[in-house]
Protein backbone atom coordinates (compact mmCIF):
# COMPACT_ATOMS: atom_id res chain seq x y z
CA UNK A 1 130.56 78.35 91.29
CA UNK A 2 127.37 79.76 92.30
CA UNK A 3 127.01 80.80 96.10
CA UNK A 4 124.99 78.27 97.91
CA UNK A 5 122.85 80.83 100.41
CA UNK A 6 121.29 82.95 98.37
CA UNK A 7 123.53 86.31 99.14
CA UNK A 8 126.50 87.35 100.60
CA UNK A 9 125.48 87.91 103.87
CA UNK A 10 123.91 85.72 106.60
CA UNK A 11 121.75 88.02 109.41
CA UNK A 12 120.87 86.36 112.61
CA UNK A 13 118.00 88.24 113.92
CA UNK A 14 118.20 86.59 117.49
CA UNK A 15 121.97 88.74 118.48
CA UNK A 16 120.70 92.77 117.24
CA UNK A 17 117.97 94.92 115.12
CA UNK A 18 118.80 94.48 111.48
CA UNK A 19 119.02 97.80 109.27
CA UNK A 20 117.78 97.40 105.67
CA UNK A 21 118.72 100.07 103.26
CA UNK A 22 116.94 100.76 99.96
CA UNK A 23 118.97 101.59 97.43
CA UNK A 24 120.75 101.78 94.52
CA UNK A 25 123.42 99.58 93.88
CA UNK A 26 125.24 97.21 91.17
CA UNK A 27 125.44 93.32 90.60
CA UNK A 28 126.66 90.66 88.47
CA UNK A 29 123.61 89.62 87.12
CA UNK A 30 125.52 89.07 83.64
CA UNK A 31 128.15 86.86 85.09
CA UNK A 32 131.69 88.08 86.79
CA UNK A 33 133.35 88.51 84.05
CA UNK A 34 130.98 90.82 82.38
CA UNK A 35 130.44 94.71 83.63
CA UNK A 36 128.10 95.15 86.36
CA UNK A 37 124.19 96.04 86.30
CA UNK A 38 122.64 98.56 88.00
CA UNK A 39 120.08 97.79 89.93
CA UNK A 40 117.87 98.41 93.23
CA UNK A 41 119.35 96.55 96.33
CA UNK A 42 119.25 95.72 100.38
CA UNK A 43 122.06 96.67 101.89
CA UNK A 44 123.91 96.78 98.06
CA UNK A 45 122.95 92.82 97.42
CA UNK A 46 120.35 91.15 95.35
CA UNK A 47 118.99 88.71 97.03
CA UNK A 48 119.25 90.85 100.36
CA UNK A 49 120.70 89.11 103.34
CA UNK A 50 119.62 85.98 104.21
CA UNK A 51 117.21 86.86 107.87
CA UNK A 52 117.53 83.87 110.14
CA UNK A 53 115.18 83.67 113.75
CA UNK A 54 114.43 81.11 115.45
CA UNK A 55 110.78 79.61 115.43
CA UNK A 56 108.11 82.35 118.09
CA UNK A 57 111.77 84.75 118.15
CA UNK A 58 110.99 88.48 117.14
CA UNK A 59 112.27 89.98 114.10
CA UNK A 60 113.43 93.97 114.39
CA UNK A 61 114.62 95.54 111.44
CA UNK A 62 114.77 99.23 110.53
CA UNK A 63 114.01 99.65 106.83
CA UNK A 64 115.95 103.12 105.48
CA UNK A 65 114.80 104.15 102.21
CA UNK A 66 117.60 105.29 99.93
CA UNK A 67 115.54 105.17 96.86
CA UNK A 68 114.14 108.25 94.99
CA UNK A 69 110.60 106.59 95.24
CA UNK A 70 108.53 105.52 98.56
CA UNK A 71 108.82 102.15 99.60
CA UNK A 72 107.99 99.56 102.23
CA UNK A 73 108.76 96.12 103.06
CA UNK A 74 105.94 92.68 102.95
CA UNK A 75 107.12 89.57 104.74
CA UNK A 76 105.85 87.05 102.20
CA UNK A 77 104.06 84.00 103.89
CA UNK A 78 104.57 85.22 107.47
CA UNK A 79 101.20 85.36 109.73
CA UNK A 80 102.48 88.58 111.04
CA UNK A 81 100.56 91.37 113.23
CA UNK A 82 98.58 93.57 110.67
CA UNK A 83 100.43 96.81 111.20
CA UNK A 84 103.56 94.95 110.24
CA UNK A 85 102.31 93.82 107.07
CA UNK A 86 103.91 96.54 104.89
CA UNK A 87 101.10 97.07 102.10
CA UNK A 88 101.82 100.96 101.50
CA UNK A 89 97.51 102.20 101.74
CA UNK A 90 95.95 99.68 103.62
CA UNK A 91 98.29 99.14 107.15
CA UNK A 92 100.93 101.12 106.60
CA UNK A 93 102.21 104.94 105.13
CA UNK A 94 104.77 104.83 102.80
CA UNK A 95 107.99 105.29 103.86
CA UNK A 96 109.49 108.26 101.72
CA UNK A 97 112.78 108.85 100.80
CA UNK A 98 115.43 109.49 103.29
CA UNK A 99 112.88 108.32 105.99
CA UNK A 100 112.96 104.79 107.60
CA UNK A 101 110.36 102.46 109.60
CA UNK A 102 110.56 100.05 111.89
CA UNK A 103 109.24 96.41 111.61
CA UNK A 104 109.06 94.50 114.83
CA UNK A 105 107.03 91.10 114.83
CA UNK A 106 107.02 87.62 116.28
CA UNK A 107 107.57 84.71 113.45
CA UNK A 108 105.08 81.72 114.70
CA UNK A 109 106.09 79.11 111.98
CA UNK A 110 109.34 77.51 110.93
CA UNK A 111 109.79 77.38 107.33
CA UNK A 112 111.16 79.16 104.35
CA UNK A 113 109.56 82.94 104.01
CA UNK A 114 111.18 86.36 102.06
CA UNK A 115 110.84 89.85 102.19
CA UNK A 116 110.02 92.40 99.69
CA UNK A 117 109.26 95.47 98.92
CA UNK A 118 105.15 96.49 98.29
CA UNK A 119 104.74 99.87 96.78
CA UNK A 120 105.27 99.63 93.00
CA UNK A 121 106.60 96.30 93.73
CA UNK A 122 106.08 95.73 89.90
CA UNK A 123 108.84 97.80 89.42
CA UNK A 124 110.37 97.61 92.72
CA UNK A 125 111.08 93.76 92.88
CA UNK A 126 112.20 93.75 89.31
CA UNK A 127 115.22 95.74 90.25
CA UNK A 128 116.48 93.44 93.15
CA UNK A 129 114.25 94.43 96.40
CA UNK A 130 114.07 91.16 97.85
CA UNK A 131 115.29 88.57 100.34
CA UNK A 132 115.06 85.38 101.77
CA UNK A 133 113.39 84.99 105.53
CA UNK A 134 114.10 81.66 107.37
CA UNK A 135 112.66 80.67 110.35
CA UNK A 136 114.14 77.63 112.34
CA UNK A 137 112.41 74.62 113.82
CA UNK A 138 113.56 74.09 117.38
CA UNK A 139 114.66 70.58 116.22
CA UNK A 140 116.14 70.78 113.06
CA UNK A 141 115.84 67.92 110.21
CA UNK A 142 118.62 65.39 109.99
CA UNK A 143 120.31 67.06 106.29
CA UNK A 144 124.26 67.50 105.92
CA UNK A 145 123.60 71.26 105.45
CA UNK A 146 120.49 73.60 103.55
CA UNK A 147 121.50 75.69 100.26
CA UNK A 148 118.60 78.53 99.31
CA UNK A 149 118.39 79.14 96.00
CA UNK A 150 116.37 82.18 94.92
CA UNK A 151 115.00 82.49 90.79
CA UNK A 152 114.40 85.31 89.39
CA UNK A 153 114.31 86.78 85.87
CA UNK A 154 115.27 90.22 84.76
CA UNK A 155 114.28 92.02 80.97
CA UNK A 156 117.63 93.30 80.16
CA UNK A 157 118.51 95.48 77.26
CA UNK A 158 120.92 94.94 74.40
CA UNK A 159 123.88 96.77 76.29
CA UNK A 160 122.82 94.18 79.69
CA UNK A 161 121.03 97.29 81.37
CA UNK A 162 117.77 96.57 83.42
CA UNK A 163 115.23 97.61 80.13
CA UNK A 164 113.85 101.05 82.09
CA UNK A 165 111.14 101.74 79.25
CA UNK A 166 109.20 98.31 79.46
CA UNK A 167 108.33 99.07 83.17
CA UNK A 168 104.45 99.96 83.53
CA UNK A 169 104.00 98.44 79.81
CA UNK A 170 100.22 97.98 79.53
CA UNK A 171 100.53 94.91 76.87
CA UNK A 172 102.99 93.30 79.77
CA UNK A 173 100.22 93.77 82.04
CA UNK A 174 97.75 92.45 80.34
CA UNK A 175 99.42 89.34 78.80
CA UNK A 176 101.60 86.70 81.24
CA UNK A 177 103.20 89.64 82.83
CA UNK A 178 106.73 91.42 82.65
CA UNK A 179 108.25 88.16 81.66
CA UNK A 180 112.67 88.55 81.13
CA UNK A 181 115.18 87.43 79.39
CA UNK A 182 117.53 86.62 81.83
CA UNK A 183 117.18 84.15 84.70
CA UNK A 184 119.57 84.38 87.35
CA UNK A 185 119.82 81.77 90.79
CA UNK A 186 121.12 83.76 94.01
CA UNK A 187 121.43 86.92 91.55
CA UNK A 188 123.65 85.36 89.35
CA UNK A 189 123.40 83.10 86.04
CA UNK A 190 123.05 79.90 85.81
CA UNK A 191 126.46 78.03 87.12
CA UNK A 192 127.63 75.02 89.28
CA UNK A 193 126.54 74.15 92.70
CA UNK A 194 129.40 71.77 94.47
CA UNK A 195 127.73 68.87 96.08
CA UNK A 196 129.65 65.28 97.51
CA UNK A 197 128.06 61.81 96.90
CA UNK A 198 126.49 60.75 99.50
CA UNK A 199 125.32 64.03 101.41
CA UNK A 200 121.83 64.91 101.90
CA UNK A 201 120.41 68.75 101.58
CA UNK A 202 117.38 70.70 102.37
CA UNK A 203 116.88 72.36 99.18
CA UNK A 204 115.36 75.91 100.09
CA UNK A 205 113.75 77.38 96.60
CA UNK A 206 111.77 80.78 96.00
CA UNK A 207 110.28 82.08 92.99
CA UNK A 208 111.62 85.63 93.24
CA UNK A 209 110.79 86.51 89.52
CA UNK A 210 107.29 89.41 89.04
CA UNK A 211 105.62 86.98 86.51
CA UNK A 212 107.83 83.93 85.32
CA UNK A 213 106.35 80.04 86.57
CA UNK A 214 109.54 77.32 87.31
CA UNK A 215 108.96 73.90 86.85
CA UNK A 216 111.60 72.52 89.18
CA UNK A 217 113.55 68.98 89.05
CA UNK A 218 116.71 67.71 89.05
CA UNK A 219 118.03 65.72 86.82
CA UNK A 220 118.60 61.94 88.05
CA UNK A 221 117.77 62.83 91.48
CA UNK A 222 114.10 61.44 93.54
CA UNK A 223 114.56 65.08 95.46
CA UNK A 224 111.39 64.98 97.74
CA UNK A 225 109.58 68.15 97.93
CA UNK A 226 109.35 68.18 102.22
CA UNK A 227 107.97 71.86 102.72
CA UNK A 228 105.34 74.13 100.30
CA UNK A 229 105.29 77.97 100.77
CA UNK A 230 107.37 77.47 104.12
CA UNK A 231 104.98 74.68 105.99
CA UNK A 232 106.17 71.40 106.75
CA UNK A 233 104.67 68.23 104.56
CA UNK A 234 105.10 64.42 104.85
CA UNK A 235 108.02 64.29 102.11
CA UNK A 236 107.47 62.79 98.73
CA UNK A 237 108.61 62.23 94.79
CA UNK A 238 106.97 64.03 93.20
CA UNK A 239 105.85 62.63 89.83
CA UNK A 240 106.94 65.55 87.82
CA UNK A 241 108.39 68.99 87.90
CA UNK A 242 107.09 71.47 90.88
CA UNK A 243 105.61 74.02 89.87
CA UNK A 244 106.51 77.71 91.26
CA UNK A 245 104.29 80.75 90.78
CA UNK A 246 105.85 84.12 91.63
CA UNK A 247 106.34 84.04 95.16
CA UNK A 248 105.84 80.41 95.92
CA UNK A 249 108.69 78.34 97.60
CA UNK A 250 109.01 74.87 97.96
CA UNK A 251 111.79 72.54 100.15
CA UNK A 252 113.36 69.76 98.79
CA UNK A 253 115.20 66.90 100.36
CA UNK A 254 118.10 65.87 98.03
CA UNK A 255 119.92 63.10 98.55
CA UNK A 256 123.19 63.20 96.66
CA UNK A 257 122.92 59.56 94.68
CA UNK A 258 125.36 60.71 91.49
CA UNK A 259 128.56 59.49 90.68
CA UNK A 260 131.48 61.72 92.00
CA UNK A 261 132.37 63.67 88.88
CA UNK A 262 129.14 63.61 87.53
CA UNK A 263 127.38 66.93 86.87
CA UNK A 264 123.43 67.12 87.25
CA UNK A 265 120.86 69.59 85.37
CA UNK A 266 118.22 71.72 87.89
CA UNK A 267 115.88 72.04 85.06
CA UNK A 268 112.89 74.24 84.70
CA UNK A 269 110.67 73.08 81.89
CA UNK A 270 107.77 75.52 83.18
CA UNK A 271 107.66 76.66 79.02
CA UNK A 272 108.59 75.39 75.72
CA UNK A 273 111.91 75.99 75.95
CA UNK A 274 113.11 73.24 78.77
CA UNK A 275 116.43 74.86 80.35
CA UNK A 276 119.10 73.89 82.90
CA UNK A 277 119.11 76.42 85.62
CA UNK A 278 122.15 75.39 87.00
CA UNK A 279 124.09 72.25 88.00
CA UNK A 280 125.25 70.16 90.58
CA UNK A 281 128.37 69.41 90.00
CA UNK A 282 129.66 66.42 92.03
CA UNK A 283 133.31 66.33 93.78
CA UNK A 284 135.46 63.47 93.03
CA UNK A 285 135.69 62.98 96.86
CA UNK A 286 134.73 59.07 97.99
CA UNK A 287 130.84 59.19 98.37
CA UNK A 288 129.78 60.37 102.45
CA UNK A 289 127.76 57.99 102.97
CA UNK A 290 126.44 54.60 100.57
CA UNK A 291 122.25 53.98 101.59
CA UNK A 292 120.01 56.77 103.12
CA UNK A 293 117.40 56.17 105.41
CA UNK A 294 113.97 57.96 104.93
CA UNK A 295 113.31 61.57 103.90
CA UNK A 296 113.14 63.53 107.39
CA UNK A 297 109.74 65.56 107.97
CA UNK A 298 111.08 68.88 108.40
CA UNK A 299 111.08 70.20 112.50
CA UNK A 300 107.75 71.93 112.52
CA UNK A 301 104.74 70.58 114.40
CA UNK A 302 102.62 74.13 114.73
CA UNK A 303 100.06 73.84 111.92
CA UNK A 304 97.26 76.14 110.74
CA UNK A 305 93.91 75.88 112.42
CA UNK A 306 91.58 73.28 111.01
CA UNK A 307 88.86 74.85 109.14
CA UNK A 308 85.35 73.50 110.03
CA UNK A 309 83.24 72.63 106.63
CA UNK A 310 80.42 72.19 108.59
CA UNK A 311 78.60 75.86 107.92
CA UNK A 312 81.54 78.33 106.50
CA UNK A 313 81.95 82.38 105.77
CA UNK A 314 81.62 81.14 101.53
CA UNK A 315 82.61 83.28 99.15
CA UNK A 316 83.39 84.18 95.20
CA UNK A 317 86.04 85.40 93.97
CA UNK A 318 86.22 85.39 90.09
CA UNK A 319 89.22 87.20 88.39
CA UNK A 320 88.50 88.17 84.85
CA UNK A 321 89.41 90.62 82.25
CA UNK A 322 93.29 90.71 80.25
CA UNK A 323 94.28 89.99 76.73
CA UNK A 324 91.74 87.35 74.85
CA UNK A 325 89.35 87.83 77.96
CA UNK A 326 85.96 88.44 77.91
CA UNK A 327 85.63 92.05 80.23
CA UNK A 328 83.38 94.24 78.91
CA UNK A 329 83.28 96.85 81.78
CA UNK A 330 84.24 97.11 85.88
CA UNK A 331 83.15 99.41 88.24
CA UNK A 332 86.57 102.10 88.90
CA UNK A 333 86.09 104.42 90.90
CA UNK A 334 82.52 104.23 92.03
CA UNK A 335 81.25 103.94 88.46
CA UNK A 336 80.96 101.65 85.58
CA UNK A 337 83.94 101.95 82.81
CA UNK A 338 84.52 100.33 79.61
CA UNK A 339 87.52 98.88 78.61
CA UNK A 340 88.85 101.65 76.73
CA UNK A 341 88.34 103.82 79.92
CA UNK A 342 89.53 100.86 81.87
CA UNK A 343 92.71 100.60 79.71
CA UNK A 344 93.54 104.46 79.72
CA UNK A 345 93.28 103.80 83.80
CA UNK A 346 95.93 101.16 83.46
CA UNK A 347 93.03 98.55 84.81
CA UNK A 348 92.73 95.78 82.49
CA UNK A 349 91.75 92.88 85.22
CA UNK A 350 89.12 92.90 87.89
CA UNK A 351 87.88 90.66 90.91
CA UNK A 352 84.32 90.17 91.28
CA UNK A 353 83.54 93.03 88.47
CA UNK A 354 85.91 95.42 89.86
CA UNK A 355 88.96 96.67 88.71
CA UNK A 356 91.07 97.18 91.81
CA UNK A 357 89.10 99.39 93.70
CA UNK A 358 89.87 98.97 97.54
CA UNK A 359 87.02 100.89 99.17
CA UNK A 360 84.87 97.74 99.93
CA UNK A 361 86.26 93.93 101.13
CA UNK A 362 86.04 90.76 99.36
CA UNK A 363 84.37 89.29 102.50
CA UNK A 364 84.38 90.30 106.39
CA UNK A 365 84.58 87.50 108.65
CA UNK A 366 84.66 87.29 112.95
CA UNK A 367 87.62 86.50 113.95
CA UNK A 368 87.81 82.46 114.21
CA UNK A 369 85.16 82.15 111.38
CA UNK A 370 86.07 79.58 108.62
CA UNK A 371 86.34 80.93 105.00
CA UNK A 372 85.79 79.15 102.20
CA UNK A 373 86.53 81.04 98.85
CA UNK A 374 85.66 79.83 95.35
CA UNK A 375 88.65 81.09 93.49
CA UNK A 376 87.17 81.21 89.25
CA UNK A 377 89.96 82.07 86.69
CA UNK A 378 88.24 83.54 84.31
CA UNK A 379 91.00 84.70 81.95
CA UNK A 380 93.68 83.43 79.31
CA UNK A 381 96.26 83.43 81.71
CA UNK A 382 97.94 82.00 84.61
CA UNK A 383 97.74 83.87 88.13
CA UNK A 384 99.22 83.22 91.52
CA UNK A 385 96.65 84.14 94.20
CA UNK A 386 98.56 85.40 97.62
CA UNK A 387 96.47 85.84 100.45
CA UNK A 388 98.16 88.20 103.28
CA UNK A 389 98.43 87.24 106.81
CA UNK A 390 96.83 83.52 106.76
CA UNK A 391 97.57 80.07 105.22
CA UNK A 392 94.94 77.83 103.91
CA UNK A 393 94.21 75.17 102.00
CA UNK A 394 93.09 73.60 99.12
CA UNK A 395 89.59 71.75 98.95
CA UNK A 396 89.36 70.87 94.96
CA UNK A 397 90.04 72.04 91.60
CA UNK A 398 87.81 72.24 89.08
CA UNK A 399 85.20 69.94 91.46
CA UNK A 400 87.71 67.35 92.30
CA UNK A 401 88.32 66.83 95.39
CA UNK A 402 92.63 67.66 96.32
CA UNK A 403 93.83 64.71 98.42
CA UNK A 404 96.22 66.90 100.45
CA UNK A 405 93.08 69.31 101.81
CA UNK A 406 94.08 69.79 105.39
CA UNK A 407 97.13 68.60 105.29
CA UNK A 408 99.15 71.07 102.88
CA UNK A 409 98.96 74.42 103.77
CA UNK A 410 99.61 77.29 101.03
CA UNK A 411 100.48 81.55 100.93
CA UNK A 412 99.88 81.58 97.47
CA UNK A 413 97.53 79.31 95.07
CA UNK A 414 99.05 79.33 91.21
CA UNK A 415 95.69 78.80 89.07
CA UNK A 416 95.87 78.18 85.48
CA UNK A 417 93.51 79.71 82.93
CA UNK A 418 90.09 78.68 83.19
CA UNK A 419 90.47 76.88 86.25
CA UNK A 420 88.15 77.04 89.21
CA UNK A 421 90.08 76.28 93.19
CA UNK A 422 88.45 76.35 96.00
CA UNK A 423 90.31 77.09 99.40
CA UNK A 424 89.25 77.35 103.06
CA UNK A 425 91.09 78.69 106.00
CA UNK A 426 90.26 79.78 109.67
CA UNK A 427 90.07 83.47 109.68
CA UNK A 428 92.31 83.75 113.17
CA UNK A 429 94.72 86.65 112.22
CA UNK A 430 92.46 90.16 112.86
CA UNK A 431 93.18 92.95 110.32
CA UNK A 432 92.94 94.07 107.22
CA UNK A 433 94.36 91.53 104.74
CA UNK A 434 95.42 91.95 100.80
CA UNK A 435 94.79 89.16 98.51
CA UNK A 436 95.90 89.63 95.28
CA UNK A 437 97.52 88.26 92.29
CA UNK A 438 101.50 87.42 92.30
CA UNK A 439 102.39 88.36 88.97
CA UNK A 440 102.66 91.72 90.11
CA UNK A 441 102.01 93.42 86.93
CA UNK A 442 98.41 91.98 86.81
CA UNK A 443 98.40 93.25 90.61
CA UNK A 444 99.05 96.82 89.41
CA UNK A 445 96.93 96.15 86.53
CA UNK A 446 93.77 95.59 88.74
CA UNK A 447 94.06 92.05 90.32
CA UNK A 448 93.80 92.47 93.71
CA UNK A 449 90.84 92.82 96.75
CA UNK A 450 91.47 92.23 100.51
CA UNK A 451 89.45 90.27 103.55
CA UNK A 452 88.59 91.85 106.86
CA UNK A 453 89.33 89.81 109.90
CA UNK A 454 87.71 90.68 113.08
């Protein structure tokens, strides 16, 4: 059986300050029965312990780096104070190894965040440096219980050892990313997840993995997606599989309608190769209950500021350059480079005709301003745009209008090749803010800018 929270340990952040310790450690990534991997761990886990706080609580944690390489910690999807943000650069020093810092912050929203680390996260989160965040609604939803599952995937080498010599692989970079072989859920393979007839769960799910999409659904099952990227939506079927770019999470409500006995695919057709990432495997145990009533909206009322249309901060923000793409040249460095030069720099990807340069902002906006960013994919390949520090929201793609604009909020915005988004939010969080792409590789590789708030 698979374990149903994501790790072995459960951290309530509301009784003392948490300690986090980077380091090297071992898992069963390869199943039980199989030797260990090694790997790079919080407190000697992948995922790291579950966080748990309560919606407006404050978070403490004392990150120690055990690691032979600096480090720092990002909370993923939280509007956090700037100097908490962890990007290694731009609001924080690194923190070397044997030193430690200290992340204190208040969590404003209820929903489903993670943790990981931000300084050659490429590398970094590939080797376990990750964690599930949760904040709690003062009223919880009506469910049975919540089980988190985390995805990932790891490139393993024939002898089931993390493959050390692909890391930093240009062609990687410039293709769909550092894509593995091996998917694990909660760090292990795929396996059984007990479940009784009749119960209903909130389904927690995060897209650990540096570069692989998930297409989520389970198999005979209306699960309602209830939550995207943590904030709280008026629950629906969806009429196919989710989709989940790196870093994206998404809350189900499942209501446990099999037959006790039965067994039930969580498939991920994201690719050619449709797969069962696990099961749920049903007790034999009379069903709990026979009819549900509605899908519950999940706890959380606090929503995003509105952002008003009427005369926004606009701005572009076109992403070009990888494999098949069409980038001649980028300004690196202060000057204008070829892609040969380019390549040698390991910068194959650029944003607005410039290959990951962070001297200047994508845009600088008063604090309170609304934004509105036209997002252009101009590449052969998929990219998951995270924006730091704010939420917003999706106005169109490719000139249609999105029906949910203002009423689903997003951290991260998975854009397929080619495809033009545009998104608006309220620019109420002051600081200096990365925005960047999700596949971390591409990241590395040139794919990132950052806003200026206030």
């Amino acid at each position: 059986m698979l374990g149903l929270v994501g790790c072995k340990t459960r951290v309530d952040a509301r009784t003392a300050p948490i300690i986090l310790n980077a380091a090297p450690a071992t898992a069963p990534v390869l199943g039980e029965l199989e030797a260990p991997t090694e790997i790079w761990a919080y407190n000697g886990q992948t995922p790291g312990p579950v966080l748990r706080v309560p919606r407006g609580g404050e978070l403490a944690v004392r990150l120690e780096n055990g690691l032979a390489q600096d480090t720092s910690i990002h909370w993923h999807g939280v509007r956090i104070d700037n100097a908490m943000d962890g990007v290694v650069g731009m609001t924080q020093d690194p923190v070397t190894p044997g030193t430690g810092f200290d992340y204190r912050f208040a969590c404003p929203d209820a929903g489903t965040f993670w943790y990981h680390s931000h300084n050659r996260s490429w590398e970094q989160v590939a080797r376990g440096l990750y964690g599930v965040l949760i904040v709690e609604e003062p009223e919880p939803p009506a469910v049975d219980r919540e089980v988190t599952l985390v995805l990932d995937d790891w490139r393993l080498d024939e002898a089931g050892a993390i493959h050390e010599a692909s890391f930093g692989a240009l062609r990687d970079w410039a293709h769909a990313g550092r894509i593995g072989n091996w998917v694990t859920v909660n760090g292990k393979p795929p396996g059984d997840f007990p479940i009784r007839a009749g119960e209903r769960i909130r389904l927690r799910v995060l897209n650990a993995a540096t570069a692989r999409i998930f297409a989520i659904a389970v198999e005979g099952h209306a699960a309602q997606v209830a939550a995207l990227d943590g904030f709280a939506v008026a629950p629906y079927a969806p009429a196919e599989s989710v989709l989940l770019g790196p870093g994206q999470r998404v809350d189900f409500v499942l209501d446990a309608t099999g037959e006790p006995g039965g067994r039930y695919a969580l498939l991920d057709d994201a690719y050619d190769d449709p797969r069962p990432i696990g099961f749920f495997a049903y007790s034999d145990e009379a069903p709990l209950r026979e009819r549900f009533d509605a899908a519950p909206t999940l706890g959380e009322t606090r929503k995003p500021a509105a952002p008003d249309l009427s005369d926004p901060l606009r701005s572009d923000m076109i992403v070009a350059g990888g494999a098949m793409g069409g980038l001649g040249q980028a300004m690196l460095d202060g000057e204008m480079k070829g892609m040969r030069e380019l390549a040698q720099a390991g910068r194959v990807w650029a944003v607005n005709g410039v290959a990951g340069d962070l001297d200047k902002p994508l845009l600088s906006a008063r604090l309170g301003r609304t934004v509105a960013v036209r997002m252009v994919n101009d590449t052969r390949w998929p990219h998951a745009m995270h924006l730091h520090g704010h939420h917003f929201t999706v106005l169109s793609v490719d000139g249609t209008p999105d029906p949910a604009a203002g009423s689903v909020w997003r951290d991260t915005h998975l854009m397929m090749p080619g495809e033009e988004a545009e998104i608006a939010f309220v620019a109420d969080n002051p600081g200096k803010w990365f925005f960047h792409c999700h596949m971390l590789g591409h990241q590395a590789g040139g794919m990132r800018t950052w806003i200026e708030v206030g």
